[in-house]
N, C-alpha and C. Protein backbone atom coordinates (compact mmCIF):
# COMPACT_ATOMS: atom_id res chain seq x y z
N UNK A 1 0.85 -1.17 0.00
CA UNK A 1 0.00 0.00 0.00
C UNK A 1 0.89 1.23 0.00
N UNK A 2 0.11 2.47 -1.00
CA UNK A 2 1.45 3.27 -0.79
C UNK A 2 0.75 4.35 0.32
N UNK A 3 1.27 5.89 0.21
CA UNK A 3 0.93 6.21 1.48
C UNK A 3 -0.14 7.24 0.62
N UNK A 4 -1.09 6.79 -0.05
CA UNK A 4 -2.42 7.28 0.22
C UNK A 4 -3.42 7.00 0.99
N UNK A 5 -3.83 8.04 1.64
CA UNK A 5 -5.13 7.66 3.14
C UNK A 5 -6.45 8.17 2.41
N UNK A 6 -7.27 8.17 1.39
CA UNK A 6 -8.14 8.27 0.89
C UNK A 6 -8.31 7.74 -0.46
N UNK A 7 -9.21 6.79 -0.47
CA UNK A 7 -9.67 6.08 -1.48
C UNK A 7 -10.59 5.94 -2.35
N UNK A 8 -10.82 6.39 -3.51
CA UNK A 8 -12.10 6.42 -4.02
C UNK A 8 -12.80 5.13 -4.86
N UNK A 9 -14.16 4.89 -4.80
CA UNK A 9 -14.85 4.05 -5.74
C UNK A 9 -16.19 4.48 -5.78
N UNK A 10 -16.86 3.71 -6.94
CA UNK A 10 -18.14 4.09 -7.76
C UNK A 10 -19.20 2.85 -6.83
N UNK A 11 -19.85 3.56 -6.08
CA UNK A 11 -21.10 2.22 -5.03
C UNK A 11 -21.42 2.07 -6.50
N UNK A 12 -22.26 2.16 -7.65
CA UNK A 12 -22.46 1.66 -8.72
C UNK A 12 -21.78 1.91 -10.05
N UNK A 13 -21.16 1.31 -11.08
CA UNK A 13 -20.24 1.83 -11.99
C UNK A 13 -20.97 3.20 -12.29
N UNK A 14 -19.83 3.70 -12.53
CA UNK A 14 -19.84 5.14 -13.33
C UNK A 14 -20.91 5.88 -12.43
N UNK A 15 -21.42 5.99 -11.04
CA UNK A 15 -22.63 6.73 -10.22
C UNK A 15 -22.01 6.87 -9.00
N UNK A 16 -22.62 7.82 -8.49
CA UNK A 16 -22.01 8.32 -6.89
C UNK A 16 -20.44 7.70 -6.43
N UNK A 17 -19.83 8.68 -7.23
CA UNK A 17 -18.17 8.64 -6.46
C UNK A 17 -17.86 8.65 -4.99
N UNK A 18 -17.13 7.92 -4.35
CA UNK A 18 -17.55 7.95 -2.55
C UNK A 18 -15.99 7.96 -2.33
N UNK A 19 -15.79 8.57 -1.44
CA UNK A 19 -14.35 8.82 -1.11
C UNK A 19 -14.26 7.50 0.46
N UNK A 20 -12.75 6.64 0.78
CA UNK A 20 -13.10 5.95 1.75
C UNK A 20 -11.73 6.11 2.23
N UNK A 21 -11.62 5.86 3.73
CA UNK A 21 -10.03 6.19 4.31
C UNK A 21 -9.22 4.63 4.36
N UNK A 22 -8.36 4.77 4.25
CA UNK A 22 -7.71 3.42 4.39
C UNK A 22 -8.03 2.47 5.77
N UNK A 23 -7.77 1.50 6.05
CA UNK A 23 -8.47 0.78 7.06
C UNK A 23 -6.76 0.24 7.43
N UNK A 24 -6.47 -0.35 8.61
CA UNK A 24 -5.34 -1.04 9.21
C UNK A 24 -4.75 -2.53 8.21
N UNK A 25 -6.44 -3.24 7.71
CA UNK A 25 -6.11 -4.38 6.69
C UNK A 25 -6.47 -3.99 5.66
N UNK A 26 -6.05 -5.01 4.82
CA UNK A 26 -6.98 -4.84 3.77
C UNK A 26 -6.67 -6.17 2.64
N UNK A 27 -7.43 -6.88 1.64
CA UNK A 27 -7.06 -8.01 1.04
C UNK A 27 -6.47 -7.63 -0.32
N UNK A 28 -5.67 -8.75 -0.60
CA UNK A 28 -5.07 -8.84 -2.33
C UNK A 28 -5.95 -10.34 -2.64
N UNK A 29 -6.13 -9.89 -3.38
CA UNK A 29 -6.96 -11.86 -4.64
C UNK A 29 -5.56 -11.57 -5.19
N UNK A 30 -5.18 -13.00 -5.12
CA UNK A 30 -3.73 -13.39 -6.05
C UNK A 30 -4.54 -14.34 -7.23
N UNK A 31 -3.81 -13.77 -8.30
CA UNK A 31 -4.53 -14.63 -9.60
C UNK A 31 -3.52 -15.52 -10.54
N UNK A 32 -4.06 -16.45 -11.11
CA UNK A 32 -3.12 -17.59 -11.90
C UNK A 32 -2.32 -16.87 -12.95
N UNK A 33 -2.77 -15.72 -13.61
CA UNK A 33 -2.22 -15.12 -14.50
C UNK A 33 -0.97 -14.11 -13.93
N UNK A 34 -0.63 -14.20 -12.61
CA UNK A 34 0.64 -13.66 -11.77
C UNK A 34 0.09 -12.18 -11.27
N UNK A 35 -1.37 -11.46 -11.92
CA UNK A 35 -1.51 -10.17 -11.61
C UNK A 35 -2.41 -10.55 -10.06
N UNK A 36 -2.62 -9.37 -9.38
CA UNK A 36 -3.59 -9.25 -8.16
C UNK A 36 -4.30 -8.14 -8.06
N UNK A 37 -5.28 -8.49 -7.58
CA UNK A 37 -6.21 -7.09 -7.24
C UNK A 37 -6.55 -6.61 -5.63
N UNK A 38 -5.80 -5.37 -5.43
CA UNK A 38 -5.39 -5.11 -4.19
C UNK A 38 -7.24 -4.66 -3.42
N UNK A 39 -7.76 -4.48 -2.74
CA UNK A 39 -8.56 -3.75 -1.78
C UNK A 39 -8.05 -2.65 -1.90
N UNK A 40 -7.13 -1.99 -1.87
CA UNK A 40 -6.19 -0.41 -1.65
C UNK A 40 -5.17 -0.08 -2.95
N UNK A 41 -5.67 -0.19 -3.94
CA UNK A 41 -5.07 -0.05 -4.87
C UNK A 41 -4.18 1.30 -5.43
N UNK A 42 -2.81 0.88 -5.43
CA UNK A 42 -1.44 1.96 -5.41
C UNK A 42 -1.95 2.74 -6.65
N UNK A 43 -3.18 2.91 -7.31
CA UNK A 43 -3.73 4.17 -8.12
C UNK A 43 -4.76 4.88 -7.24
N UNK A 44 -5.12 5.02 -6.39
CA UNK A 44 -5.82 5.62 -5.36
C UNK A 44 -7.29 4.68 -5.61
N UNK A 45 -7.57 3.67 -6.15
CA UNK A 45 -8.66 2.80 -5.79
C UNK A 45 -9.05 1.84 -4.95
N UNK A 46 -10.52 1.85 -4.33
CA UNK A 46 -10.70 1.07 -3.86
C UNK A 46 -11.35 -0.08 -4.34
N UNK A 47 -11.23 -0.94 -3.97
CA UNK A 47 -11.77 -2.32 -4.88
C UNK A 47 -12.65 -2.91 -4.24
N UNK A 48 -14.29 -2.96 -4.63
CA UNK A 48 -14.96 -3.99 -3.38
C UNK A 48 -14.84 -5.38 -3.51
N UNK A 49 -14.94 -5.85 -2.58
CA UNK A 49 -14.72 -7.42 -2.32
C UNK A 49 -15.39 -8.42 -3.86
N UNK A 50 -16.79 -7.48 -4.33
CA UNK A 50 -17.59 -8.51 -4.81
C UNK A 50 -16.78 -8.20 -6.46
N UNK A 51 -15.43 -7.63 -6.78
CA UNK A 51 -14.80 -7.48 -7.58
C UNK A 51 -13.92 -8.60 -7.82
N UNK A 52 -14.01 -9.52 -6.81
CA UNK A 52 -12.88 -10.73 -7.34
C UNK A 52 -13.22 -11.55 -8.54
N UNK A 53 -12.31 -12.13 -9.06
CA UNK A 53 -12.94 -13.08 -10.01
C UNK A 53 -12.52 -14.33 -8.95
N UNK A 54 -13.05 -15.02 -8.81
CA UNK A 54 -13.02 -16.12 -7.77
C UNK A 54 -12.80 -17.41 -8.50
N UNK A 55 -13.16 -17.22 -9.40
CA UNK A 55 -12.61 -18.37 -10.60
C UNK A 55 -11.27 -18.24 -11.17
N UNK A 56 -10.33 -17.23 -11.14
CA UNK A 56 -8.91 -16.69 -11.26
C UNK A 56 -8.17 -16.86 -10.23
N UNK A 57 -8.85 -17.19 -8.66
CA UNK A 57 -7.70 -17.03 -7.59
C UNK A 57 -7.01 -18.69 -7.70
N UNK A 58 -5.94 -17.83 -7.19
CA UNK A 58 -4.70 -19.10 -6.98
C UNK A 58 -4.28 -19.19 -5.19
N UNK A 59 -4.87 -17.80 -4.89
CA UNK A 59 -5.13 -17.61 -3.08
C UNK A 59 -5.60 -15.87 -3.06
N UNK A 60 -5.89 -16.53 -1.75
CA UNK A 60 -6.37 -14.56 -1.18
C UNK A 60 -5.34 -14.21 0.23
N UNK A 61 -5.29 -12.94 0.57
CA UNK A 61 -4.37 -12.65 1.40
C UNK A 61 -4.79 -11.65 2.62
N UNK A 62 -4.50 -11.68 3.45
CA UNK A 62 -4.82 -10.56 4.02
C UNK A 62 -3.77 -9.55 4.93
N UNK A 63 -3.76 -8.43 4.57
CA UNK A 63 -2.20 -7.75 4.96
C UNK A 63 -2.71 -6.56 5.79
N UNK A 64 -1.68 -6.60 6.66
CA UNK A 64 -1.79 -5.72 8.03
C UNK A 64 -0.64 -4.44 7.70
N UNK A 65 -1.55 -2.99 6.95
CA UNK A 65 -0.24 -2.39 6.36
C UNK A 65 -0.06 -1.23 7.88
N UNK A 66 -0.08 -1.56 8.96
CA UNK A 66 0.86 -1.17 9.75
C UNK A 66 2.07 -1.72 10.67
N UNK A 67 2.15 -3.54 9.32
CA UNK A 67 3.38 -3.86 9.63
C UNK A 67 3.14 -4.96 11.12
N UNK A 68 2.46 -4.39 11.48
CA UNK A 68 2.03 -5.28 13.06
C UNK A 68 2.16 -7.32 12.94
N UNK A 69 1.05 -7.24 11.73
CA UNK A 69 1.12 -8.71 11.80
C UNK A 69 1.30 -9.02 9.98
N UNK A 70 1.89 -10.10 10.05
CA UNK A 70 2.87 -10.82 8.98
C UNK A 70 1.54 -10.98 7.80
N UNK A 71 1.51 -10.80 6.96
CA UNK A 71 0.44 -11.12 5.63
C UNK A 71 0.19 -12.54 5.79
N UNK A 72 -1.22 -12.97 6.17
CA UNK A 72 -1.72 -14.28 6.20
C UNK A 72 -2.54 -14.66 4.64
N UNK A 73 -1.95 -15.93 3.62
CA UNK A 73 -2.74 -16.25 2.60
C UNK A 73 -3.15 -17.69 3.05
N UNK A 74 -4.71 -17.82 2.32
CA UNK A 74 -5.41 -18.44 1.71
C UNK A 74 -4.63 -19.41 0.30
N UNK A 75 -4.03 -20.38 0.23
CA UNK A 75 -3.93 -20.86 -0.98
C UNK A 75 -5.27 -21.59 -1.29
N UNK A 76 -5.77 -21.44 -2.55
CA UNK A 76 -6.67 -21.37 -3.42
C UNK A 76 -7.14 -22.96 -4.05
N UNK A 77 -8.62 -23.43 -3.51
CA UNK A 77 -8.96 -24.84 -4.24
C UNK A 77 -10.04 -24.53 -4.95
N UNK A 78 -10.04 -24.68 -6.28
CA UNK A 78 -11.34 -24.88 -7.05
C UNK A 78 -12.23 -25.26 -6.02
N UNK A 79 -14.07 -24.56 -6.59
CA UNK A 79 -14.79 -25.19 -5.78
C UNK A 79 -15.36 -24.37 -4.18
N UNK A 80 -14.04 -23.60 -3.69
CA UNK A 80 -14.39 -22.84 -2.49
C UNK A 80 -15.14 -21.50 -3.16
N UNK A 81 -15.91 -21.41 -1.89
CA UNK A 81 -16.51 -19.50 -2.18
C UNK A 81 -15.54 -18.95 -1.02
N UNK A 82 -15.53 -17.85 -1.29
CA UNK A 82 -14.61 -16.95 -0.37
C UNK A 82 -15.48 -16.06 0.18
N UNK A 83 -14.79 -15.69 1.79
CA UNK A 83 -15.76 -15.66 2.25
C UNK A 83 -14.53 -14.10 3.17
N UNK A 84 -15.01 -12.83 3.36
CA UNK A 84 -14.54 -11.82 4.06
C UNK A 84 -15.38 -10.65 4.37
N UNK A 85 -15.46 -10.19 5.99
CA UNK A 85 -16.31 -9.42 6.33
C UNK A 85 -15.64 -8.96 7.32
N UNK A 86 -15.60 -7.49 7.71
CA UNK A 86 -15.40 -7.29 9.13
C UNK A 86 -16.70 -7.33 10.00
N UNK A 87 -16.35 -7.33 10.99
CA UNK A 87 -17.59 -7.38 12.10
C UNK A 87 -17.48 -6.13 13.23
N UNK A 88 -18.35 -5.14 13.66
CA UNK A 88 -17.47 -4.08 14.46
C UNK A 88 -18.75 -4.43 15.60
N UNK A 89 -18.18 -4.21 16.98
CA UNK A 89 -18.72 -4.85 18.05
C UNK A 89 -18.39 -3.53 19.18
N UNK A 90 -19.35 -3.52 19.61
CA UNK A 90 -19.14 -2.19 20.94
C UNK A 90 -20.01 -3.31 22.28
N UNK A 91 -18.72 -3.46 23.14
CA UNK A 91 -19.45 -4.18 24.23
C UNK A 91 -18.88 -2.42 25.56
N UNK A 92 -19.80 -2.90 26.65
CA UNK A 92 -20.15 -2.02 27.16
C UNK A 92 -20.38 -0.43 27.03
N UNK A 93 -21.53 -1.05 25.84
CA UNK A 93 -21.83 0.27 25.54
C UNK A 93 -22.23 1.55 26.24
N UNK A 94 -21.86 2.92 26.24
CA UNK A 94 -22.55 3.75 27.17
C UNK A 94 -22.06 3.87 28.34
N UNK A 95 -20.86 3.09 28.92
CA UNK A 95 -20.65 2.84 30.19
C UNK A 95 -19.00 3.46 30.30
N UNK A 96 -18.28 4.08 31.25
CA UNK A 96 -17.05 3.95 30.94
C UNK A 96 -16.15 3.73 30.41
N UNK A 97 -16.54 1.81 30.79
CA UNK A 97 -15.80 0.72 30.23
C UNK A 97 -15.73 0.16 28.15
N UNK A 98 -16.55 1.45 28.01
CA UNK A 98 -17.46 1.24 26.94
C UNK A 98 -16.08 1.02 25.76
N UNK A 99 -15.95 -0.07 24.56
CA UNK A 99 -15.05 -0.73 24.34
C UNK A 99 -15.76 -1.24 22.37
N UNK A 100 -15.04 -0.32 21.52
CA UNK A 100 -15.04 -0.85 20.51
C UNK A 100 -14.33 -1.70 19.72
N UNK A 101 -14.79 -2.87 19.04
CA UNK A 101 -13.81 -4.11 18.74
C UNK A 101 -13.94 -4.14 17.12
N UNK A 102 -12.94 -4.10 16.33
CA UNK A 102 -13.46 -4.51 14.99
C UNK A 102 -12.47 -6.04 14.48
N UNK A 103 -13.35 -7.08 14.21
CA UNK A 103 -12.43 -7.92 13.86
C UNK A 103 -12.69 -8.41 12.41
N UNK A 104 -11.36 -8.43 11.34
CA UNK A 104 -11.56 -8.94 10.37
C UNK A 104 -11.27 -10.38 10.12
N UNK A 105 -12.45 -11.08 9.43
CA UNK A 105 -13.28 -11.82 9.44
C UNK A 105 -13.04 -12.62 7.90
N UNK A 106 -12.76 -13.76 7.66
CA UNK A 106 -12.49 -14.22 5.98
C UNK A 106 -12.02 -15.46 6.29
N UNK A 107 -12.15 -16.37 4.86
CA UNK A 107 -11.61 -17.87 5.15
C UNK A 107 -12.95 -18.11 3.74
N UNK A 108 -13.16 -19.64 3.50
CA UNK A 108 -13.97 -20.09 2.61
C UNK A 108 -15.10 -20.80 3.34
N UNK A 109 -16.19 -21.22 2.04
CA UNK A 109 -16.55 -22.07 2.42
C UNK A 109 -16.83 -23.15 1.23
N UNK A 110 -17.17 -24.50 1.34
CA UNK A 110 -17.79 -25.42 0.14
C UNK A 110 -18.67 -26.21 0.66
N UNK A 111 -19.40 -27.13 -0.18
CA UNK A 111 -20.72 -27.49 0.04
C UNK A 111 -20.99 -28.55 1.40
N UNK A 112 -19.43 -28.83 1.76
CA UNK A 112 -19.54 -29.46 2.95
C UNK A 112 -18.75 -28.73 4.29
N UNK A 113 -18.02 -27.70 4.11
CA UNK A 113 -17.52 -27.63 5.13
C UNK A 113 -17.63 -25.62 4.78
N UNK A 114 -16.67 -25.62 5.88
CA UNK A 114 -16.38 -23.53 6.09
C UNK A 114 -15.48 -23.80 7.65
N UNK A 115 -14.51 -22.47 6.74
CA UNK A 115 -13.39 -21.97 7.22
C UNK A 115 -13.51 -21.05 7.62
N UNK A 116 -13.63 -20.52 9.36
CA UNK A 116 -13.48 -19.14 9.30
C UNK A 116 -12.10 -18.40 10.14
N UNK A 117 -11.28 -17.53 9.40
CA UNK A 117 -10.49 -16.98 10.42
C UNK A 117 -10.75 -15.46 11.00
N UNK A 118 -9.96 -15.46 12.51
CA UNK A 118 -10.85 -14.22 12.66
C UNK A 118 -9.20 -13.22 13.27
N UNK A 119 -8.72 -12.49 12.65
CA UNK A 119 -8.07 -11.47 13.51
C UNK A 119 -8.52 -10.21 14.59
N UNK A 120 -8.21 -10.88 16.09
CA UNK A 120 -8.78 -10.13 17.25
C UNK A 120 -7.71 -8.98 17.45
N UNK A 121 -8.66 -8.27 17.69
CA UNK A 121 -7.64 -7.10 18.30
C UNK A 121 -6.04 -6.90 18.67
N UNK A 122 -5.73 -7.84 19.03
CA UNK A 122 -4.38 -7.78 19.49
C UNK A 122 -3.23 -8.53 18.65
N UNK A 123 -4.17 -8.63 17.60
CA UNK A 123 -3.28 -9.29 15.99
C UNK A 123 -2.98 -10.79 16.25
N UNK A 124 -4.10 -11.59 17.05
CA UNK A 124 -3.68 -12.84 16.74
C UNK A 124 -4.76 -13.34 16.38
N UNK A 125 -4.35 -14.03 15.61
CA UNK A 125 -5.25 -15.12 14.35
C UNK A 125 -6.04 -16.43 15.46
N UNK A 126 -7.35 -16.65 15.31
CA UNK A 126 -8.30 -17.75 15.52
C UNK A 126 -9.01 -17.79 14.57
N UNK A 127 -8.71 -19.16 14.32
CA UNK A 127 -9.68 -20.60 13.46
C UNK A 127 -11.04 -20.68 14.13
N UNK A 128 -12.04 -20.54 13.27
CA UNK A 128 -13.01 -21.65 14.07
C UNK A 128 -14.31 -21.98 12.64
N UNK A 129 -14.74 -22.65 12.36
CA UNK A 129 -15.81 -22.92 11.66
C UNK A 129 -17.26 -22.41 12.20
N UNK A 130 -17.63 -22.05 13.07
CA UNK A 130 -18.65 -20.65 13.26
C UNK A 130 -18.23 -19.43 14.12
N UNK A 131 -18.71 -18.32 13.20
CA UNK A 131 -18.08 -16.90 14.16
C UNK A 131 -18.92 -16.59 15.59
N UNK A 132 -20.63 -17.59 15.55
CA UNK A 132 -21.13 -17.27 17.02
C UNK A 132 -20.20 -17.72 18.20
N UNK A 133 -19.55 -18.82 17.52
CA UNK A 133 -18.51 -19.44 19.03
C UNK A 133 -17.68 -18.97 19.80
N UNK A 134 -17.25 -17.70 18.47
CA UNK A 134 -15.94 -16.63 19.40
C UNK A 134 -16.13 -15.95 20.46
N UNK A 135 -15.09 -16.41 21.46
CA UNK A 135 -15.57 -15.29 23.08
C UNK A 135 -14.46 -14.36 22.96
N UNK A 136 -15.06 -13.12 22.90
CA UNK A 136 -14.20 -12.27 23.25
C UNK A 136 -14.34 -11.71 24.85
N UNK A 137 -13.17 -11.60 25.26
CA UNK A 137 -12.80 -11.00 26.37
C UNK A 137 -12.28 -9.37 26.82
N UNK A 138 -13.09 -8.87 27.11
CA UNK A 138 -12.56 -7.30 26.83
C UNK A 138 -11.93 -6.74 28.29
């Protein structure tokens, strides 16, 4: 990522231009043909998720551009859907203690199984195959 902090894309081609700030992650789709398509793209674009060709990946990635935690990939099986969301969580809301969490959220799934990984706050990676199971501890 280079050091642009504002990103632009079209919510519908060619309609309402929306300006967006860079986020801490963000994903690359790595493709068989050696090119990738960044989330934060070094021309000042942003790329939405539902832009992958998912039939081109060879893996997906997810990179932490403040360096904190090491780029985690996905290598790529025919057959998976891909699957990435953040989730933003405010536990004690209203209260002092009051505590906003955002965790990004991605992994696959196929007709028998799903992968989910989740990066918590403090940059460490949990596995689990449903996201209701995760306890967070604040």
């Amino acid at each position: 990522m280079t050091e642009i902090t504002t990103y632009k894309f079209y919510q519908e081609p060619g309609h309402n231009l929306i300006a967006v700030p860079a986020d801490r992650f963000g994903w690359v789709a790595l493709y068989s043909d050696g090119t990738a398509l960044e989330q934060y793209g070094s021309d000042g674009w942003y790329h939405q998720f539902k832009e992958i060709q998912q039939d081109r990946l060879i893996g997906f990635q997810v990179v932490d551009f403040s360096g904190d935690v090491k780029p985690i990939t996905i290598h790529w099986a025919s057959g998976r859907k891909l699957i990435h969301f953040l989730r933003n969580t405010w536990y004690n809301k209203g209260t002092p203690e009051e505590v906003f969490i955002r965790l990004v959220c991605f992994g696959y799934e196929t007709p028998t199984d799903k992968v989910m990984m989740v990066i918590m706050p403090d940059g460490s990676l949990r596995m689990l195959d449903d996201l209701n199971k995760l306890e967070i501890k604040t």
